[in-house]
C-alpha atoms as a PDB file:
ATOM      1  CA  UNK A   1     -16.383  25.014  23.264  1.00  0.00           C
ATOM      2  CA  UNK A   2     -12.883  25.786  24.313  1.00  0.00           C
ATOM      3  CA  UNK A   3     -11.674  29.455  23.318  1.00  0.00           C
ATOM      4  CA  UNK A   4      -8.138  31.165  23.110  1.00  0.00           C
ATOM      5  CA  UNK A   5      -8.110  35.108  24.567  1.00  0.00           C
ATOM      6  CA  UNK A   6      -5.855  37.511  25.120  1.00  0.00           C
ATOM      7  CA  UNK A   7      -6.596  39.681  28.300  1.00  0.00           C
ATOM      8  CA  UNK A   8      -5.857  43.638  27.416  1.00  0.00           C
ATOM      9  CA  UNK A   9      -6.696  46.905  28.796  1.00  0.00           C
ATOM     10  CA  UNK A  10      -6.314  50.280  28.035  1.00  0.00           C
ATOM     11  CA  UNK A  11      -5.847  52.408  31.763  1.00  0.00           C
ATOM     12  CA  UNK A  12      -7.559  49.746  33.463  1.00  0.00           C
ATOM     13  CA  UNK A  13     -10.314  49.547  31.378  1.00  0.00           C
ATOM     14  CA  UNK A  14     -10.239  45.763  30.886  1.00  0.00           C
ATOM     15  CA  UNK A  15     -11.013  43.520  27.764  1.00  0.00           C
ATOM     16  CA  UNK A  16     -11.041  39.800  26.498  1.00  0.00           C
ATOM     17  CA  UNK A  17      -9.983  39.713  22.842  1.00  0.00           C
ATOM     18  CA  UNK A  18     -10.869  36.720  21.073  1.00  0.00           C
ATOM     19  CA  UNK A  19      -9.698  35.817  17.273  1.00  0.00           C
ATOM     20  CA  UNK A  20     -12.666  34.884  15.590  1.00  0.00           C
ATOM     21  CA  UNK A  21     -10.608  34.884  12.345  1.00  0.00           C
ATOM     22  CA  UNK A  22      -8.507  31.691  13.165  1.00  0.00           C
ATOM     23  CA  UNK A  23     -10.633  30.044  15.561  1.00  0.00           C
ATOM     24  CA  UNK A  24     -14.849  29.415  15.127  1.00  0.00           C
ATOM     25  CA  UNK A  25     -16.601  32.239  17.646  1.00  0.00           C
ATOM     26  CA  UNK A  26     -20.373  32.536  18.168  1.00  0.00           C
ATOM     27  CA  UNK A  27     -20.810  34.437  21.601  1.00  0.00           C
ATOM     28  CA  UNK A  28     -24.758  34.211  23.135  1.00  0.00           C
ATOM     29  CA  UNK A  29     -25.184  37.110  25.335  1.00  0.00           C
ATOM     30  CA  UNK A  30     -25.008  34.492  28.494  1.00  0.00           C
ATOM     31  CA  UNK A  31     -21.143  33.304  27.112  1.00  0.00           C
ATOM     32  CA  UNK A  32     -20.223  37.003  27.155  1.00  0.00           C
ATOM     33  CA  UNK A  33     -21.953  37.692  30.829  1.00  0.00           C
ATOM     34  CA  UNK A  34     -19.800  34.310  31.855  1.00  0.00           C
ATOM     35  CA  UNK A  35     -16.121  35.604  30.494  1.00  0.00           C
ATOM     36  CA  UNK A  36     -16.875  39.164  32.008  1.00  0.00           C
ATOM     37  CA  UNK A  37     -17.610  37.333  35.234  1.00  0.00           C
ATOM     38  CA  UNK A  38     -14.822  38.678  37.751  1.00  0.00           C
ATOM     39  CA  UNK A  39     -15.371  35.307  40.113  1.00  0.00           C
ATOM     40  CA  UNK A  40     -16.574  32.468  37.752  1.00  0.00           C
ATOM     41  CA  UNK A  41     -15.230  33.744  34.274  1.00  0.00           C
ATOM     42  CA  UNK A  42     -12.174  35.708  33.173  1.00  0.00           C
ATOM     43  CA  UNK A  43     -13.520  39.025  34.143  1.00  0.00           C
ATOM     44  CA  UNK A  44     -13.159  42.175  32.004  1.00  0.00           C
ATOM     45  CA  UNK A  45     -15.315  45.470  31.291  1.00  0.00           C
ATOM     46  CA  UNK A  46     -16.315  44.329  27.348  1.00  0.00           C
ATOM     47  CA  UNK A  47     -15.071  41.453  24.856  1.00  0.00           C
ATOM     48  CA  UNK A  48     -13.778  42.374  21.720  1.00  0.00           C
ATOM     49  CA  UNK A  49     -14.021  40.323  18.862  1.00  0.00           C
ATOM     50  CA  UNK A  50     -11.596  40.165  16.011  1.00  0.00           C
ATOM     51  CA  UNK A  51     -13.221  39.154  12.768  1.00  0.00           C
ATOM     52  CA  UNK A  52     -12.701  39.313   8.817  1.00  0.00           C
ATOM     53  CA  UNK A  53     -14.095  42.898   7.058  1.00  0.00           C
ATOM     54  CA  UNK A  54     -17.431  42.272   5.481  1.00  0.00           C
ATOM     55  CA  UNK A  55     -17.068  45.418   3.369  1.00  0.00           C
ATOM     56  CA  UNK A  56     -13.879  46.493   1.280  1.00  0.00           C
ATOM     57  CA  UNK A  57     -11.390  48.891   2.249  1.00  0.00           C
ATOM     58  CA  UNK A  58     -10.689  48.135   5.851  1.00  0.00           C
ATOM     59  CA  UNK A  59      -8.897  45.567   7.284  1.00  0.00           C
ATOM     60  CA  UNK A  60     -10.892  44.138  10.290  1.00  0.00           C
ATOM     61  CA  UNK A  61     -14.075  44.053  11.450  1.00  0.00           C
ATOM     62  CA  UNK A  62     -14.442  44.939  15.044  1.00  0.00           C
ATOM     63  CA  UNK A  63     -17.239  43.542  17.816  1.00  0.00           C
ATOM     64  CA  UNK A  64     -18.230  44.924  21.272  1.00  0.00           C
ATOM     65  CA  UNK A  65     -19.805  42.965  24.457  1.00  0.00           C
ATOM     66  CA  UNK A  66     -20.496  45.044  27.099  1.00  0.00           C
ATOM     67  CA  UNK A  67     -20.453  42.557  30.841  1.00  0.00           C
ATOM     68  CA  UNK A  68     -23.826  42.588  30.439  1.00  0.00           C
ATOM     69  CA  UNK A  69     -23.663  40.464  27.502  1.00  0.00           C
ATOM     70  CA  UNK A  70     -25.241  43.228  25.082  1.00  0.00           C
ATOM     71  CA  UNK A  71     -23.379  44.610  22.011  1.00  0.00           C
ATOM     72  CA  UNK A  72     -22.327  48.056  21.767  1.00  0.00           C
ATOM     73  CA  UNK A  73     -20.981  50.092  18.539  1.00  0.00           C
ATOM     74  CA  UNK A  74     -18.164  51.329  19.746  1.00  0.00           C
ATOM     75  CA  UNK A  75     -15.418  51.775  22.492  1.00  0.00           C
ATOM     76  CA  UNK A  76     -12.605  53.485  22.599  1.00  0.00           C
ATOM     77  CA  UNK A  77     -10.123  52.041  24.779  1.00  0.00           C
ATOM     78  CA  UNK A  78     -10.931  48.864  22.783  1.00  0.00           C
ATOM     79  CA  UNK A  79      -9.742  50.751  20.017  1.00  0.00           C
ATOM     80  CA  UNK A  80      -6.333  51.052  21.167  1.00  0.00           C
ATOM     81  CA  UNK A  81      -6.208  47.234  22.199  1.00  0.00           C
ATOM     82  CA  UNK A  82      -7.946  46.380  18.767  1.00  0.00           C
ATOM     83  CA  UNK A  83      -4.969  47.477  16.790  1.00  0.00           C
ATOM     84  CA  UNK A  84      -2.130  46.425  19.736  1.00  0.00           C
ATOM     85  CA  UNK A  85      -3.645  43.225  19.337  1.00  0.00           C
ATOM     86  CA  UNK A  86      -3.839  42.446  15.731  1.00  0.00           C
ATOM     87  CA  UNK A  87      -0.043  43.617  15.168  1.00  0.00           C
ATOM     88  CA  UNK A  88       1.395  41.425  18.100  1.00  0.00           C
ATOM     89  CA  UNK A  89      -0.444  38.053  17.049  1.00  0.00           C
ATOM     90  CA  UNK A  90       1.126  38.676  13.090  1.00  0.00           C
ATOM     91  CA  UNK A  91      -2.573  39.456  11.868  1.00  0.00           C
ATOM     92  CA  UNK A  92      -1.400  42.486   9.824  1.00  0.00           C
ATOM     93  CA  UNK A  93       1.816  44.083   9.002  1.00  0.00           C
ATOM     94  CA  UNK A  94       0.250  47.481   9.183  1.00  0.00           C
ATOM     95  CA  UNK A  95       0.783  50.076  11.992  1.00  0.00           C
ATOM     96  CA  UNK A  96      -2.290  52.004  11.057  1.00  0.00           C
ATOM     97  CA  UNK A  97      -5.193  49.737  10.104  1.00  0.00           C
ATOM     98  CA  UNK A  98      -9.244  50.840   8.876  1.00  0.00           C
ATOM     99  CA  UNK A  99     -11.441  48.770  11.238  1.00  0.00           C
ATOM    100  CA  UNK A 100     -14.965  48.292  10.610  1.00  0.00           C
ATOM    101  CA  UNK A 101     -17.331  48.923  13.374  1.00  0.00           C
ATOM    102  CA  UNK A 102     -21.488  49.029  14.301  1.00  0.00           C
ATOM    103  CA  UNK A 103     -20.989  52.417  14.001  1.00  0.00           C
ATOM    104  CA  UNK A 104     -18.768  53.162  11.407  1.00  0.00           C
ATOM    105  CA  UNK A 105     -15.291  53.352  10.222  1.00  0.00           C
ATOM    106  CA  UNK A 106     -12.320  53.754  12.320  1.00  0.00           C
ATOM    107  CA  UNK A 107      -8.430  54.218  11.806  1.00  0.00           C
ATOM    108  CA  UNK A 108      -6.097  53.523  15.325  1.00  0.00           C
ATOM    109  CA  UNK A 109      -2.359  53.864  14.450  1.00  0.00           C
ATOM    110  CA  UNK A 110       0.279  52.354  16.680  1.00  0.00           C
ATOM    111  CA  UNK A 111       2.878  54.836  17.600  1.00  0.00           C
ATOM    112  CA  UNK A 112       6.536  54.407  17.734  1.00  0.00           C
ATOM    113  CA  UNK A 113       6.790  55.014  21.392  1.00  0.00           C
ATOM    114  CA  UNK A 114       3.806  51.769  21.808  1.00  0.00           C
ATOM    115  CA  UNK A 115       1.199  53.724  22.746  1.00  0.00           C
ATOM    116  CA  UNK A 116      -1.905  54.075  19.961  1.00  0.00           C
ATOM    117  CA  UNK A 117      -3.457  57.127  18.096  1.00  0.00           C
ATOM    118  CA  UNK A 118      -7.341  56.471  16.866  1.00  0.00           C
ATOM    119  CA  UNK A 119      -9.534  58.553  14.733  1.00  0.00           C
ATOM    120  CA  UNK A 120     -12.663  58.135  16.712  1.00  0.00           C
ATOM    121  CA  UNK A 121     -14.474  60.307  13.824  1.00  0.00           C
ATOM    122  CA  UNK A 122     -16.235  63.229  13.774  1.00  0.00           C
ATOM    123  CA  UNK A 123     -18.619  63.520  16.925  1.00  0.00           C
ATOM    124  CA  UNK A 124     -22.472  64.028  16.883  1.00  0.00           C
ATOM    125  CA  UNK A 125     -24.263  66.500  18.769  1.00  0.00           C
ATOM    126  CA  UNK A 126     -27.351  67.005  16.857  1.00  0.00           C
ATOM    127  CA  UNK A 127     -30.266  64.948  19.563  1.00  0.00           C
ATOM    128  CA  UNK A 128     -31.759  62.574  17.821  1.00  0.00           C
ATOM    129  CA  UNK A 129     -28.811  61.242  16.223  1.00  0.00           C
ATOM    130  CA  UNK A 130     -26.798  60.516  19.760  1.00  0.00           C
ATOM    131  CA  UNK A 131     -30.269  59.357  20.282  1.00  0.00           C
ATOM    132  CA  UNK A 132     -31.433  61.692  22.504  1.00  0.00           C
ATOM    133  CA  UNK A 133     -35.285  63.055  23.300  1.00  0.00           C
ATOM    134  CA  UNK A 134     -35.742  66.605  23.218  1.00  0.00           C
ATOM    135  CA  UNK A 135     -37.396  69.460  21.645  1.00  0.00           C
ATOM    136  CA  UNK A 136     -34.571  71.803  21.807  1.00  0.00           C
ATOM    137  CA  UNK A 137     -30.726  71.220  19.538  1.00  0.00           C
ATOM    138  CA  UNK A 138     -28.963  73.475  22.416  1.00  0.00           C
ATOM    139  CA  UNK A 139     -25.964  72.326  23.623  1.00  0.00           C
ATOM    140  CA  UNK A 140     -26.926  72.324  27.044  1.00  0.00           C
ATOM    141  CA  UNK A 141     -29.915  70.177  28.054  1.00  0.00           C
ATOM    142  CA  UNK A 142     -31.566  70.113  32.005  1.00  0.00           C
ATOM    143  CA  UNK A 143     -31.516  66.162  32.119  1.00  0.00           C
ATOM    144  CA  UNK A 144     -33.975  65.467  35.687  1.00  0.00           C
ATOM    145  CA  UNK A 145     -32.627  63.028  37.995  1.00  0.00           C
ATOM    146  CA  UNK A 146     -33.551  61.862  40.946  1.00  0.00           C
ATOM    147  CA  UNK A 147     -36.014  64.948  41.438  1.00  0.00           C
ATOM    148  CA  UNK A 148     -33.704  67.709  40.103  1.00  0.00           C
ATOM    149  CA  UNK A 149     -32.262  68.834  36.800  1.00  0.00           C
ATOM    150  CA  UNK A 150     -29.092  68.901  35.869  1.00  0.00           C
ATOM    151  CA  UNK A 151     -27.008  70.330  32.832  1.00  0.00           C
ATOM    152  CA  UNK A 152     -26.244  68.060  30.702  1.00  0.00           C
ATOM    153  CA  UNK A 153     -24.648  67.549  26.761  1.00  0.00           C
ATOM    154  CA  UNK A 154     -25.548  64.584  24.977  1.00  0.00           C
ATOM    155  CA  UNK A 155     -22.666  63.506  22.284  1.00  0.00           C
ATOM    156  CA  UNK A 156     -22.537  60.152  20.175  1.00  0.00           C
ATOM    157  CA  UNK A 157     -18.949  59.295  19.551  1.00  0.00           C
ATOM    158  CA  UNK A 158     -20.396  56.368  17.496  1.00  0.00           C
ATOM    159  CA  UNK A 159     -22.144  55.150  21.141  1.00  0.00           C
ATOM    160  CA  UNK A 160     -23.970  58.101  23.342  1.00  0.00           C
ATOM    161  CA  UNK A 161     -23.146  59.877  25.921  1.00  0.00           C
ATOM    162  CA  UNK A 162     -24.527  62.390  28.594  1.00  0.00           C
ATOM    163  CA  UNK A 163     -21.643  64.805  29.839  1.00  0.00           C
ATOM    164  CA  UNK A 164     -22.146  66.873  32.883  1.00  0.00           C
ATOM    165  CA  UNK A 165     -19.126  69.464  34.824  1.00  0.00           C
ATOM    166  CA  UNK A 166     -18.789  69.107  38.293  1.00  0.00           C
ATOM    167  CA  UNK A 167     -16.915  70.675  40.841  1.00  0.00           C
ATOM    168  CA  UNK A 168     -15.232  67.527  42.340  1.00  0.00           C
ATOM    169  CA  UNK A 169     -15.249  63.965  40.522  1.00  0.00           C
ATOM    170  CA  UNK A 170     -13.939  62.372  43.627  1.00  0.00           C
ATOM    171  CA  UNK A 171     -17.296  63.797  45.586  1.00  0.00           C
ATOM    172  CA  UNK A 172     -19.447  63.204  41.904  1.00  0.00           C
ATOM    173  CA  UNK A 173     -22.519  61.127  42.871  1.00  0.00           C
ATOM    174  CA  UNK A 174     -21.187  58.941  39.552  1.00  0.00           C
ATOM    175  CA  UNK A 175     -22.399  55.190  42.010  1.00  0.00           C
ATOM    176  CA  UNK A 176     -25.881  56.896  42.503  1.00  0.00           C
ATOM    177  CA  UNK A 177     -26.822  58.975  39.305  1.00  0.00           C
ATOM    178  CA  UNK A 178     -24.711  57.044  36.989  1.00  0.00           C
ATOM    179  CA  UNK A 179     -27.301  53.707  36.992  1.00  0.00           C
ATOM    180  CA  UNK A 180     -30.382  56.531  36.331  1.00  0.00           C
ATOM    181  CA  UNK A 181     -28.947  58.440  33.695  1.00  0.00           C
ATOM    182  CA  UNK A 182     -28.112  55.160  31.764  1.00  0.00           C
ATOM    183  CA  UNK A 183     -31.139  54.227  31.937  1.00  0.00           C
ATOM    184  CA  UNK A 184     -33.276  58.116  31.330  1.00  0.00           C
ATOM    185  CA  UNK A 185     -36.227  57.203  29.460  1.00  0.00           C
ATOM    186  CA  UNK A 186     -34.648  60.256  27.185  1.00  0.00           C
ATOM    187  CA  UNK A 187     -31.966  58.298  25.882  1.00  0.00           C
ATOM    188  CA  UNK A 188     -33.583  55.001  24.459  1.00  0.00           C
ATOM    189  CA  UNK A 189     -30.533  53.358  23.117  1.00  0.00           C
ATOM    190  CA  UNK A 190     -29.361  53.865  27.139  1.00  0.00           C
ATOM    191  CA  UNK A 191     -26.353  56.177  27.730  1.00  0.00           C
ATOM    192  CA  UNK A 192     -22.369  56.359  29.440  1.00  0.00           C
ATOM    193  CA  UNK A 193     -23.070  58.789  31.935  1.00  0.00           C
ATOM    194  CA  UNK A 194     -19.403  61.236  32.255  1.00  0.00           C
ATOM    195  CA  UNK A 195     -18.751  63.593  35.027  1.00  0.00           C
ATOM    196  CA  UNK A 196     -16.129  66.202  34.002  1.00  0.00           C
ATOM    197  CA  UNK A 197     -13.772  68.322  36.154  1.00  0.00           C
ATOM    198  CA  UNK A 198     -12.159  71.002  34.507  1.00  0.00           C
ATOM    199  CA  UNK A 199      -8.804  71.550  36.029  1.00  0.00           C
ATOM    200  CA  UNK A 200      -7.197  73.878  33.628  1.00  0.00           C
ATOM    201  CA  UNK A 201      -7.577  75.013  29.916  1.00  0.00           C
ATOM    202  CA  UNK A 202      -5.841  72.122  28.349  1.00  0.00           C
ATOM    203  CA  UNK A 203      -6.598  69.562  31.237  1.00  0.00           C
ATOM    204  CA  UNK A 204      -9.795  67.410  32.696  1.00  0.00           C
ATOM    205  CA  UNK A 205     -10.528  64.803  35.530  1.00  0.00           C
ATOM    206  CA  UNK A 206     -13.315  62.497  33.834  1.00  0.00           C
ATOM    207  CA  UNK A 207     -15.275  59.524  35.876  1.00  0.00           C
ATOM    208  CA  UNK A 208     -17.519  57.467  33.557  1.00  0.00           C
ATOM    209  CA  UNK A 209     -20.204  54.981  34.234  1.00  0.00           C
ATOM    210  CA  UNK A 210     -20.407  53.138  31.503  1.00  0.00           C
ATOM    211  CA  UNK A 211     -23.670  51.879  29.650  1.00  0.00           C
ATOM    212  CA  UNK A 212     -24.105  47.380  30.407  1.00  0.00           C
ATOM    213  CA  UNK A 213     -20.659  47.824  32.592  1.00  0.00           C
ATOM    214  CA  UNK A 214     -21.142  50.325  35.639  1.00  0.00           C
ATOM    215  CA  UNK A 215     -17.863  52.598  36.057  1.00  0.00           C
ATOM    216  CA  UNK A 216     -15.131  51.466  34.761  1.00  0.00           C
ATOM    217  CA  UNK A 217     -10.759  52.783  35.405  1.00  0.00           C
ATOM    218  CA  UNK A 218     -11.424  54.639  31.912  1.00  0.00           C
ATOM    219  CA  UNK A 219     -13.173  55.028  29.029  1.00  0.00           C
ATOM    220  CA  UNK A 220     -12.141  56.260  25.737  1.00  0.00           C
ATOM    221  CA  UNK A 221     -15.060  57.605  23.992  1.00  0.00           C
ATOM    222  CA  UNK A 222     -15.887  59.103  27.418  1.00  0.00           C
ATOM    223  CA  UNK A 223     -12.769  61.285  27.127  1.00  0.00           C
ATOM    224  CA  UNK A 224     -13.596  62.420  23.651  1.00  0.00           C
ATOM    225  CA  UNK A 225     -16.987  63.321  24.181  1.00  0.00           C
ATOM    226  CA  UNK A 226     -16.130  64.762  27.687  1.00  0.00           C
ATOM    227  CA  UNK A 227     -13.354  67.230  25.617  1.00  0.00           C
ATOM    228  CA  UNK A 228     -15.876  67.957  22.879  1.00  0.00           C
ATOM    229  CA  UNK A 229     -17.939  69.154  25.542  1.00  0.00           C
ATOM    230  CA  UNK A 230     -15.649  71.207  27.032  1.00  0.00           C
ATOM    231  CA  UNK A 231     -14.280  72.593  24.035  1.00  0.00           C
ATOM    232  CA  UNK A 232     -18.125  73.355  22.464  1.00  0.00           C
ATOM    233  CA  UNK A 233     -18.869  74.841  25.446  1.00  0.00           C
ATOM    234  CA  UNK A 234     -15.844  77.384  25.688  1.00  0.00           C
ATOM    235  CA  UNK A 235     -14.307  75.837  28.557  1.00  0.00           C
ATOM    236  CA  UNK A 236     -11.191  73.875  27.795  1.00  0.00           C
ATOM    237  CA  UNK A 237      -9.047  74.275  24.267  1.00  0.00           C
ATOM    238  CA  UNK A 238      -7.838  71.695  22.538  1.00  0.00           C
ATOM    239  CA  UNK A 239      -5.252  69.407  23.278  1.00  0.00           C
ATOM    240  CA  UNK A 240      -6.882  68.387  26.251  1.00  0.00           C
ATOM    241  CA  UNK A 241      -5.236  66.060  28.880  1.00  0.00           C
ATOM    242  CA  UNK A 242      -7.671  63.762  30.382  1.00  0.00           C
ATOM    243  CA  UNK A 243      -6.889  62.553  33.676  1.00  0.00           C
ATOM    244  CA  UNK A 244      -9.199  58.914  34.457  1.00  0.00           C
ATOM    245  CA  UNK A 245      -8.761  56.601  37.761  1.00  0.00           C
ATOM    246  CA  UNK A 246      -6.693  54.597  35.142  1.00  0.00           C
ATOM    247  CA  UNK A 247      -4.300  56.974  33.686  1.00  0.00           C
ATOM    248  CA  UNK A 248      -3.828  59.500  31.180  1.00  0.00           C
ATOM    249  CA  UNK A 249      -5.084  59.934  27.934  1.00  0.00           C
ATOM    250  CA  UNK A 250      -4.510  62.940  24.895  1.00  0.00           C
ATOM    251  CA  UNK A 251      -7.420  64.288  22.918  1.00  0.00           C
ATOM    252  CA  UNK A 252      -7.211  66.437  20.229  1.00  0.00           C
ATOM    253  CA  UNK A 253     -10.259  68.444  18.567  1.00  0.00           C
ATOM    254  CA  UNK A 254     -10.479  70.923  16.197  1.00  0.00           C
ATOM    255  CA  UNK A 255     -13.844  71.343  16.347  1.00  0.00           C
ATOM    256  CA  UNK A 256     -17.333  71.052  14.598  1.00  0.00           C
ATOM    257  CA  UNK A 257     -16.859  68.815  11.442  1.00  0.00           C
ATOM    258  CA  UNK A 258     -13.311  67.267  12.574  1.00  0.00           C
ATOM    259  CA  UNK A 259     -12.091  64.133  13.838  1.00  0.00           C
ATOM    260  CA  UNK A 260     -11.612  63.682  17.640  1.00  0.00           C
ATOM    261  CA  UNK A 261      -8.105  62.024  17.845  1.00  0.00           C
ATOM    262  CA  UNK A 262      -7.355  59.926  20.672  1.00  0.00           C
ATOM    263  CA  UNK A 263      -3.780  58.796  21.991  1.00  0.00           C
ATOM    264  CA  UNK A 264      -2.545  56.683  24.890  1.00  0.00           C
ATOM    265  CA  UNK A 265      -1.515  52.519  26.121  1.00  0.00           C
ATOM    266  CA  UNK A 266      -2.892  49.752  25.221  1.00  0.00           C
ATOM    267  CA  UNK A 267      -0.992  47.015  27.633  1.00  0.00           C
ATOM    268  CA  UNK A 268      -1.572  42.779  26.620  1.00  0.00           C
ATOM    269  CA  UNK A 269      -1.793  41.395  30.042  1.00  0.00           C
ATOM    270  CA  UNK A 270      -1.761  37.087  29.184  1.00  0.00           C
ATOM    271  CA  UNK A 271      -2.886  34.857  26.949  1.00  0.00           C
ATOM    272  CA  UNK A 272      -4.867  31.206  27.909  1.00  0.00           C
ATOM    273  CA  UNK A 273      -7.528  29.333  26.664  1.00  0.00           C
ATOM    274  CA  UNK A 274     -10.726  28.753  28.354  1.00  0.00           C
ATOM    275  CA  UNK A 275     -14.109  26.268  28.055  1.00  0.00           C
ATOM    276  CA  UNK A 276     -17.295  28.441  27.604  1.00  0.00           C
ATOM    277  CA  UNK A 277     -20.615  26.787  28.724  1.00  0.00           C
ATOM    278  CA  UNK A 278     -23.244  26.044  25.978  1.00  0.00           C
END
């Protein structure tokens, strides 16, 4: 089965976007490991998949493959790519489009300027909605790895995530902790694992290893539950620049109840064809 993609990313964080509404699309898990493949495939963090709304009111419906070949609710630089995407190949005439996805409703807006503004929703820091096991709703959780505890918050941005300050992200142990806090038995849906730097009251440095992808340049909903973080905790205020190996993103929140509003690129890189395997 041949496919056409487009190859995106949003600061590095890199995607295959696929058209399922023009063209026939049934990814197995193994055909999304194979076009994530960096040596035998086209090689990318996650696969997006562009497909027809199955609910009205919203324009798109919106699919996530991690390079592990399992599919995730949501994804933030995807966002931005999702809506760059379906304006450049003439799918809508829209700038600001309602996009259905596993978790929920979203609405990116592409910005004069190019770069794209999404309403990741309101985030979710009650436990066992992010999912996350414990017998306590504080904000700050000890999280035990690798024979010591560590303070942790766990936020769902529509996927979950454990955030944790550090002094230094360059020094972070994000190669070595990141694979055992995915992977905490107290997060059963698995977990992005962020490392936060505060730099100054309106600024972050944020490394991210990403649930089914390892680290990745940047991730989006890592940034907006890294700032809701900092901002629950009293550390940072809203806007809050956040700084990734990729780039630079803005995110705005306005706290408990509010949407977290993410801005920044989303860059179209080539477009080709390619045979999947059966």
């Amino acid at each position: 089965m041949k496919i056409r993609f487009t190859k995106m990313h949003g600061l590095g964080n890199d995607f295959v976007v696929i058209d399922a509404i023009n063209q026939p699309v049934e990814l197995t898990a193994a055909q999304a490991r194979f076009l994530a493949d960096r040596r035998f495939g086209v090689g990318c963090d996650q696969i997006l998949i562009v497909e027809r709304p199955t609910q009205p009111g919203v324009d798109f419906r919106y699919r996530i493959f991690n390079a592990d070949g399992s599919e995730v609710e949501q994804c933030g630089n995807g966002a931005r790519c999702f809506v760059r995407f379906v304006v450049d190949a003439h799918l809508t005439e829209k700038q600001e489009i309602r996009v259905e996805t596993k978790s929920g409703i979203i609405a990116p807006r592409l910005e004069g300027n190019g770069e794209v503004t999404v309403d990741m929703g309101a985030p979710i820091l009650e436990p066992a909605r992010v999912p996350f096991i414990s017998d306590s709703a504080e904000l700050i959780q000890p999280l035990a790895v690798d024979g010591r505890d560590y303070a942790i918050t766990a936020v769902s941005m529509g996927n979950p995530h454990a955030v944790q300050v550090v002094d230094n992200v360059d020094t972070a142990p994000v190669e070595t902790h990141g694979p055992i806090i995915e992977r905490h038995p107290r997060f059963p849906a698995r977990v992005n694992a962020g490392f936060m730097q505060i730099v100054d009251r309106h600024a972050i440095r944020l490394r991210v290893f990403e649930r089914g992808s390892g680290e990745t340049l940047a991730c989006g909903t890592g940034a907006c539950a890294a700032v809701v973080t900092g901002i629950a905790r009293g550390l940072i205020d809203s806007p809050v620049r956040v700084e990734t190996r990729g780039g630079y993103l803005s995110i705005a929140w306005q706290g408990p109840g509010t949407p977290v509003m993410m801005t920044g690129p989303a860059v179209a890189v080539f477009d080709s064809e390619i045979e999947l395997p059966k």
